[in-house]
PDB file of N, CA and C in Angstrom:
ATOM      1  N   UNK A   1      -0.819   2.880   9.530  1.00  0.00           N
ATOM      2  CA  UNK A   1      -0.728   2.731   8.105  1.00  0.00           C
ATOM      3  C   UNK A   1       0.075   1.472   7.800  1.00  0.00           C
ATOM      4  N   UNK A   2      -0.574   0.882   6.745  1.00  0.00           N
ATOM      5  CA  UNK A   2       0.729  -0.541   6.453  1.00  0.00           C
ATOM      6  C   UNK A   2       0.625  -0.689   4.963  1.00  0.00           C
ATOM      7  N   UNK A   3       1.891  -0.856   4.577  1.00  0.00           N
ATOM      8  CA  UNK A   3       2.066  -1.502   3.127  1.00  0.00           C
ATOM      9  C   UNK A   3       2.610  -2.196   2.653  1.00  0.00           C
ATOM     10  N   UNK A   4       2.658  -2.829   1.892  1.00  0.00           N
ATOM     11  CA  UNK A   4       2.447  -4.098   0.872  1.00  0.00           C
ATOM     12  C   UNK A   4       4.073  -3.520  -0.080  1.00  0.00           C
ATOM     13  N   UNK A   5       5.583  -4.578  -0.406  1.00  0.00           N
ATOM     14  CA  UNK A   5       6.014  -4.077  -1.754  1.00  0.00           C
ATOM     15  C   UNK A   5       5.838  -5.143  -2.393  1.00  0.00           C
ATOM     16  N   UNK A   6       5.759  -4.752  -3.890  1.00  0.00           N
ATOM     17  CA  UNK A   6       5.651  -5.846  -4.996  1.00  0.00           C
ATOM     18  C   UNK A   6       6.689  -4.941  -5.883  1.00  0.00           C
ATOM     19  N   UNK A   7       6.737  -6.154  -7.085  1.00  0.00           N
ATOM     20  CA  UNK A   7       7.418  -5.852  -8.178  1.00  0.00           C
ATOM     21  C   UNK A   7       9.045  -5.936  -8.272  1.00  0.00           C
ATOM     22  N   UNK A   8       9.499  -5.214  -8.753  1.00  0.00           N
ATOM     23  CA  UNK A   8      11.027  -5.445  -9.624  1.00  0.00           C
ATOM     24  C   UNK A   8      11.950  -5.005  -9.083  1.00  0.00           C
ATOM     25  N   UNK A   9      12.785  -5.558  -7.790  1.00  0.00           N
ATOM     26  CA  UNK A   9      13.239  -4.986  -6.900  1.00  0.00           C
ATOM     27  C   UNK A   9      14.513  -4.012  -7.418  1.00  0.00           C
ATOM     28  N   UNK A  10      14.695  -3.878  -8.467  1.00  0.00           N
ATOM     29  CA  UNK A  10      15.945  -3.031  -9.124  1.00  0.00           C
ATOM     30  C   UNK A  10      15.480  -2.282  -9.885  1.00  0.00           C
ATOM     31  N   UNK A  11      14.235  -2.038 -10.025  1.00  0.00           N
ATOM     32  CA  UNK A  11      13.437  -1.099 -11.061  1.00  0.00           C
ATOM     33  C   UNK A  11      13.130   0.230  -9.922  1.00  0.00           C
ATOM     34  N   UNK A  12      12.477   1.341 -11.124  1.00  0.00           N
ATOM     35  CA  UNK A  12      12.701   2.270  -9.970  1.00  0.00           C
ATOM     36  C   UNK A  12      11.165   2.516  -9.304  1.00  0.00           C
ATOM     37  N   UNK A  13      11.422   2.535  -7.832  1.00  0.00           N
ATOM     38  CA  UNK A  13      10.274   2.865  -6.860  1.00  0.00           C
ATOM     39  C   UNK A  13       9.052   3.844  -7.242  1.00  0.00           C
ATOM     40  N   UNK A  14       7.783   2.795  -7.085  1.00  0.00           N
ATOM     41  CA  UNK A  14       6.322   3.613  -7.390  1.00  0.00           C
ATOM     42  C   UNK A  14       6.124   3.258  -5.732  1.00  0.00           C
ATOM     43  N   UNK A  15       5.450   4.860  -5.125  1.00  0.00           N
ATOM     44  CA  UNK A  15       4.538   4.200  -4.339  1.00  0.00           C
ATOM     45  C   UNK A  15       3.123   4.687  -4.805  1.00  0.00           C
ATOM     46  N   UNK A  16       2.085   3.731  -4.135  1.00  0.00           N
ATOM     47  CA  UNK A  16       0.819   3.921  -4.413  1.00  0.00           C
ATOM     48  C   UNK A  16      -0.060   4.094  -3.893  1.00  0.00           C
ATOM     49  N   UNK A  17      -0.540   5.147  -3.192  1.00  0.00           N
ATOM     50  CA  UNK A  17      -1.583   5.940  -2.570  1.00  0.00           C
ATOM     51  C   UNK A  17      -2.860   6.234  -2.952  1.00  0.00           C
ATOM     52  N   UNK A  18      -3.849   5.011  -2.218  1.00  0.00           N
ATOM     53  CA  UNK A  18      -5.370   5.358  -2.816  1.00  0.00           C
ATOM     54  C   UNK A  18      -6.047   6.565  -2.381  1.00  0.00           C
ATOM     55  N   UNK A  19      -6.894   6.227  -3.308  1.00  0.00           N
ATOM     56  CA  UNK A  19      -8.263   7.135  -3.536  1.00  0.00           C
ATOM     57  C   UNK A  19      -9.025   6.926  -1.920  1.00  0.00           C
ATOM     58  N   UNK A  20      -9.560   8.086  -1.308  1.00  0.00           N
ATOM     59  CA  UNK A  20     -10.145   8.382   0.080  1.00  0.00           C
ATOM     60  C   UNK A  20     -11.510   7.051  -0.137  1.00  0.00           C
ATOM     61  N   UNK A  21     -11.313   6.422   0.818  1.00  0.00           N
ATOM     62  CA  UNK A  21     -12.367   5.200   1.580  1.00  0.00           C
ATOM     63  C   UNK A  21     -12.096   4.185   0.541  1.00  0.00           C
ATOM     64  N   UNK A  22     -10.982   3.934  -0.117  1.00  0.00           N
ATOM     65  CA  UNK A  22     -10.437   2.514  -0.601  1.00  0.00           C
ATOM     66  C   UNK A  22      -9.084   2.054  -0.017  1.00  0.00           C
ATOM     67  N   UNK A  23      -9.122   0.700  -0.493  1.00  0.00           N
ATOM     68  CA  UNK A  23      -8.090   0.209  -0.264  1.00  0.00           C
ATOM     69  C   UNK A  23      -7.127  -0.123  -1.424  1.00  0.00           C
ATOM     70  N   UNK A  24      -5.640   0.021  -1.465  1.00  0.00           N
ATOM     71  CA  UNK A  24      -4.987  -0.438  -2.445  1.00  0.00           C
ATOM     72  C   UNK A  24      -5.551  -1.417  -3.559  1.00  0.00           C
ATOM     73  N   UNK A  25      -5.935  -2.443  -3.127  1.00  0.00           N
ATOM     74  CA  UNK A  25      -6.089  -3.693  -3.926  1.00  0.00           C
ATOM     75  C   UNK A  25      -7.548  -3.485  -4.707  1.00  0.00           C
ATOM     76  N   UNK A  26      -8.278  -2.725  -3.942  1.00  0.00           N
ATOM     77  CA  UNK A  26      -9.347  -1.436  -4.956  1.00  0.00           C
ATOM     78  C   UNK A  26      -8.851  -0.698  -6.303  1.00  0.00           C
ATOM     79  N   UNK A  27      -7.990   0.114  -5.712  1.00  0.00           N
ATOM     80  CA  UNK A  27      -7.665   1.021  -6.220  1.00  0.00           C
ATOM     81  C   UNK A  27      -6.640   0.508  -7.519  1.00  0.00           C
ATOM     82  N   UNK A  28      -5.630  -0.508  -7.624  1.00  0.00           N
ATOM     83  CA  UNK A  28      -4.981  -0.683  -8.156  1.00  0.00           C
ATOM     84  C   UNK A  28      -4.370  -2.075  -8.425  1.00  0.00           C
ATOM     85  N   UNK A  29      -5.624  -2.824  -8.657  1.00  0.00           N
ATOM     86  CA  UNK A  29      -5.407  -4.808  -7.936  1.00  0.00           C
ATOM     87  C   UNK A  29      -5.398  -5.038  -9.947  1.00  0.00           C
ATOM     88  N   UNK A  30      -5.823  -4.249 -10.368  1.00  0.00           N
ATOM     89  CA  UNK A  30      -6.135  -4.440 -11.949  1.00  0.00           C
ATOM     90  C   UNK A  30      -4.852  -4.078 -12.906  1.00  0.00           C
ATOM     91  N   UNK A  31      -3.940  -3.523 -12.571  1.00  0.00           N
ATOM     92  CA  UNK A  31      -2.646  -2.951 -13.234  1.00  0.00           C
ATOM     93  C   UNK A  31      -1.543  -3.403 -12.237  1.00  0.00           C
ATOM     94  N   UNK A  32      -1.187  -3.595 -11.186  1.00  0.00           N
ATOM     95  CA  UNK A  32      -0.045  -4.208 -10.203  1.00  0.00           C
ATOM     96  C   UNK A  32       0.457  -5.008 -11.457  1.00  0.00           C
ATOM     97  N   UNK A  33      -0.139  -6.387 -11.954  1.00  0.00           N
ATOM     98  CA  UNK A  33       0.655  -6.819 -12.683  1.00  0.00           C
ATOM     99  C   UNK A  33       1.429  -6.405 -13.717  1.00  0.00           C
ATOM    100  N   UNK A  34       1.108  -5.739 -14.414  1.00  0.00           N
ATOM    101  CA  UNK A  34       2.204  -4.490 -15.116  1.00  0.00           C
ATOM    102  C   UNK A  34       2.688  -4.046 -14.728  1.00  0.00           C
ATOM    103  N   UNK A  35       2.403  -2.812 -13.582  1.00  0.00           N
ATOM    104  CA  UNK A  35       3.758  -2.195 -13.197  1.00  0.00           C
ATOM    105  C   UNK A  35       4.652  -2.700 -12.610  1.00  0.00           C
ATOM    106  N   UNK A  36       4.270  -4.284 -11.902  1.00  0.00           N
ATOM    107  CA  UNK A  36       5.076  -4.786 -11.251  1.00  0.00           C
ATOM    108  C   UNK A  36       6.184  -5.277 -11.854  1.00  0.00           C
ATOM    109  N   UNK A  37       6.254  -5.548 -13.214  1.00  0.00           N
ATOM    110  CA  UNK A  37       7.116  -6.036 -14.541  1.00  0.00           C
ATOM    111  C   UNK A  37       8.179  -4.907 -14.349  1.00  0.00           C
ATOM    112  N   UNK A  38       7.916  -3.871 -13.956  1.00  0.00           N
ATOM    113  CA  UNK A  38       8.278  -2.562 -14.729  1.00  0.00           C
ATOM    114  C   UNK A  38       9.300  -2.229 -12.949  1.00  0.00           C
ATOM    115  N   UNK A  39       8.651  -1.572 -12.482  1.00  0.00           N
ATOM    116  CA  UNK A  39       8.531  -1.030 -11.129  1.00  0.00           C
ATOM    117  C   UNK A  39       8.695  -1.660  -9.803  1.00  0.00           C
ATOM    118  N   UNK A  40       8.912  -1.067  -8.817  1.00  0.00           N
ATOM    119  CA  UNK A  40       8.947  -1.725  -7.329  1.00  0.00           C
ATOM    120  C   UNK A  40       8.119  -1.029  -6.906  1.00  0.00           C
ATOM    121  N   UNK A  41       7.127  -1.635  -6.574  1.00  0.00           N
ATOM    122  CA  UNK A  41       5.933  -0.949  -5.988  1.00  0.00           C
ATOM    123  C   UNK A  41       5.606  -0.770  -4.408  1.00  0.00           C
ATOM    124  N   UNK A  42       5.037   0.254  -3.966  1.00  0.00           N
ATOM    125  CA  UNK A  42       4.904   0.015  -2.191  1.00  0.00           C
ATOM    126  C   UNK A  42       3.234   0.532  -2.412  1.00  0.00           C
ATOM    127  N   UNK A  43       2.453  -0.242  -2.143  1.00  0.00           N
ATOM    128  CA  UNK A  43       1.287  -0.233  -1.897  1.00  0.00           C
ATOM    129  C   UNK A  43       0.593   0.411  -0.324  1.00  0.00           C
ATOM    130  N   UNK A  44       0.142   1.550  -0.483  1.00  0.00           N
ATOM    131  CA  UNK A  44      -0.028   1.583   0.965  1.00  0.00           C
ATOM    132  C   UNK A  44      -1.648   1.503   1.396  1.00  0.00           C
ATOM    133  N   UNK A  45      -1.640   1.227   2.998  1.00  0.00           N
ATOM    134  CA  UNK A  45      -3.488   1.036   3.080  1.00  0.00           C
ATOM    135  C   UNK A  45      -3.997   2.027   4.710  1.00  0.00           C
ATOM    136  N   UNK A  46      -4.597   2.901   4.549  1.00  0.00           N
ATOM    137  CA  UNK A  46      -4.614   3.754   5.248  1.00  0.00           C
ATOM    138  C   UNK A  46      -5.113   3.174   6.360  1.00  0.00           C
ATOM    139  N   UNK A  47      -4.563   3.332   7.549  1.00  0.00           N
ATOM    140  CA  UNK A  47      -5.782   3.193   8.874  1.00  0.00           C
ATOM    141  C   UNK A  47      -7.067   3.192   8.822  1.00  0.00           C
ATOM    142  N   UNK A  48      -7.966   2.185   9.589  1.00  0.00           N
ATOM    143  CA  UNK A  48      -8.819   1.038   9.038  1.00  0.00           C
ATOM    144  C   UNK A  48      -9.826   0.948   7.334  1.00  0.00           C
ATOM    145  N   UNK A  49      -8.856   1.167   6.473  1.00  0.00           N
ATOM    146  CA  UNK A  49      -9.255   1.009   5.320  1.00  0.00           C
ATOM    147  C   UNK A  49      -8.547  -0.744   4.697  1.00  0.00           C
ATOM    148  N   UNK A  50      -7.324  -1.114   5.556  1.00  0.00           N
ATOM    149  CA  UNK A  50      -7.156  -2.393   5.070  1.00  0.00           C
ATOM    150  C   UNK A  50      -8.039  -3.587   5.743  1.00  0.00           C
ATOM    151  N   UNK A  51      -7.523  -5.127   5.188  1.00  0.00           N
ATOM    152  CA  UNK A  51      -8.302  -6.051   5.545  1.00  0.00           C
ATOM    153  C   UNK A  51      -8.317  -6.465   7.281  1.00  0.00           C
ATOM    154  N   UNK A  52      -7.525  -5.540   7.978  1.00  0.00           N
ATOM    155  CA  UNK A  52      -7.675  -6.107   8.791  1.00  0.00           C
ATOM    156  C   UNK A  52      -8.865  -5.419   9.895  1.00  0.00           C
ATOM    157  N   UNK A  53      -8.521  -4.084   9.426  1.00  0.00           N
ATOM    158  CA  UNK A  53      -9.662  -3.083  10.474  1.00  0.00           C
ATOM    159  C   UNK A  53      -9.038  -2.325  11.615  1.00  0.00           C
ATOM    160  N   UNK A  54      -7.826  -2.433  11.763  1.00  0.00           N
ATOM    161  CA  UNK A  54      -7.109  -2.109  13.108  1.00  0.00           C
ATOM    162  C   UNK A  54      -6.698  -0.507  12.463  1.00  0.00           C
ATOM    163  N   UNK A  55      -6.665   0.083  13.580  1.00  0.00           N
ATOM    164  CA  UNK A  55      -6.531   1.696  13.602  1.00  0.00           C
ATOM    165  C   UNK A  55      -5.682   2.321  14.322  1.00  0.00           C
ATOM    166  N   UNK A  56      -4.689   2.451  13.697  1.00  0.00           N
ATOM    167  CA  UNK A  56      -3.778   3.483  14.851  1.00  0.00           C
ATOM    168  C   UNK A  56      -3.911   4.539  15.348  1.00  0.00           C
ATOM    169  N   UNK A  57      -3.691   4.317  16.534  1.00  0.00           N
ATOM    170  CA  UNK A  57      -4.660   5.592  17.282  1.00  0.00           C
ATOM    171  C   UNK A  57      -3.674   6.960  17.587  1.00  0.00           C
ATOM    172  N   UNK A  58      -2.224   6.382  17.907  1.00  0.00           N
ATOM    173  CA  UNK A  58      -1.476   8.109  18.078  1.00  0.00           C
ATOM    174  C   UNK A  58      -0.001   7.825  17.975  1.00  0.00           C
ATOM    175  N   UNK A  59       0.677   8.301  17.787  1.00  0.00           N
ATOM    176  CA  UNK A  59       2.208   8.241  17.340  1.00  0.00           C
ATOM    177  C   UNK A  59       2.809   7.874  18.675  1.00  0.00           C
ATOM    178  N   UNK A  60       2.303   8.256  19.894  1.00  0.00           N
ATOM    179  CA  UNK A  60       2.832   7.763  21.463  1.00  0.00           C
ATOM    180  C   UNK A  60       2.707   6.115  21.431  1.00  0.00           C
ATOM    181  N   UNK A  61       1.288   5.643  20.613  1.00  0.00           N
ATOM    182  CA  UNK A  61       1.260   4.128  20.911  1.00  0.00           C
ATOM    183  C   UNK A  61       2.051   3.620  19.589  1.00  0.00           C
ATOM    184  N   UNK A  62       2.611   3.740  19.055  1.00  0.00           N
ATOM    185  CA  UNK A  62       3.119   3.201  17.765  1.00  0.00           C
ATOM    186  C   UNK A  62       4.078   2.353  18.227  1.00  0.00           C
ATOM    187  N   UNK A  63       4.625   0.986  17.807  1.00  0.00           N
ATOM    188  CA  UNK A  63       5.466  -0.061  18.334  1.00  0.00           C
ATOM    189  C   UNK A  63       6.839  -0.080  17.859  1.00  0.00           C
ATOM    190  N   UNK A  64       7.323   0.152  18.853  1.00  0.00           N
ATOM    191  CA  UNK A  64       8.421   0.567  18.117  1.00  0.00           C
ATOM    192  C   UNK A  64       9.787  -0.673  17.449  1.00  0.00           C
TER     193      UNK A  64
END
């Protein structure tokens, strides 16, 4: 899983969890600029749903 923060680093914490087979910038690329005024945002992008395609495969391989 990997995410993205934006926004107002003293404002109080949104995170943002898409909709099943999107990606953040799908889901919420149209309003970020507002809440980001407002909010500190953590955008998250599920295993291979972001731009890159990479998939984490098990909590044993995770880097630590």
């Amino acid at each position: 899983m990997k995410f993205e923060e934006f926004g107002e680093e003293n404002g109080k914490t949104m995170m943002l969890l898409p909709g099943t087979c999107c990606d953040w910038q799908t889901n919420f690329g149209t309003v970020l600029p507002r809440l980001s005024a407002k909010y500190q945002l953590i955008c998250v992008n599920y295993d291979g749903f972001d731009v890159g395609g990479s998939i984490f495969p098990d909590i044993m391989e995770m880097p630590v």
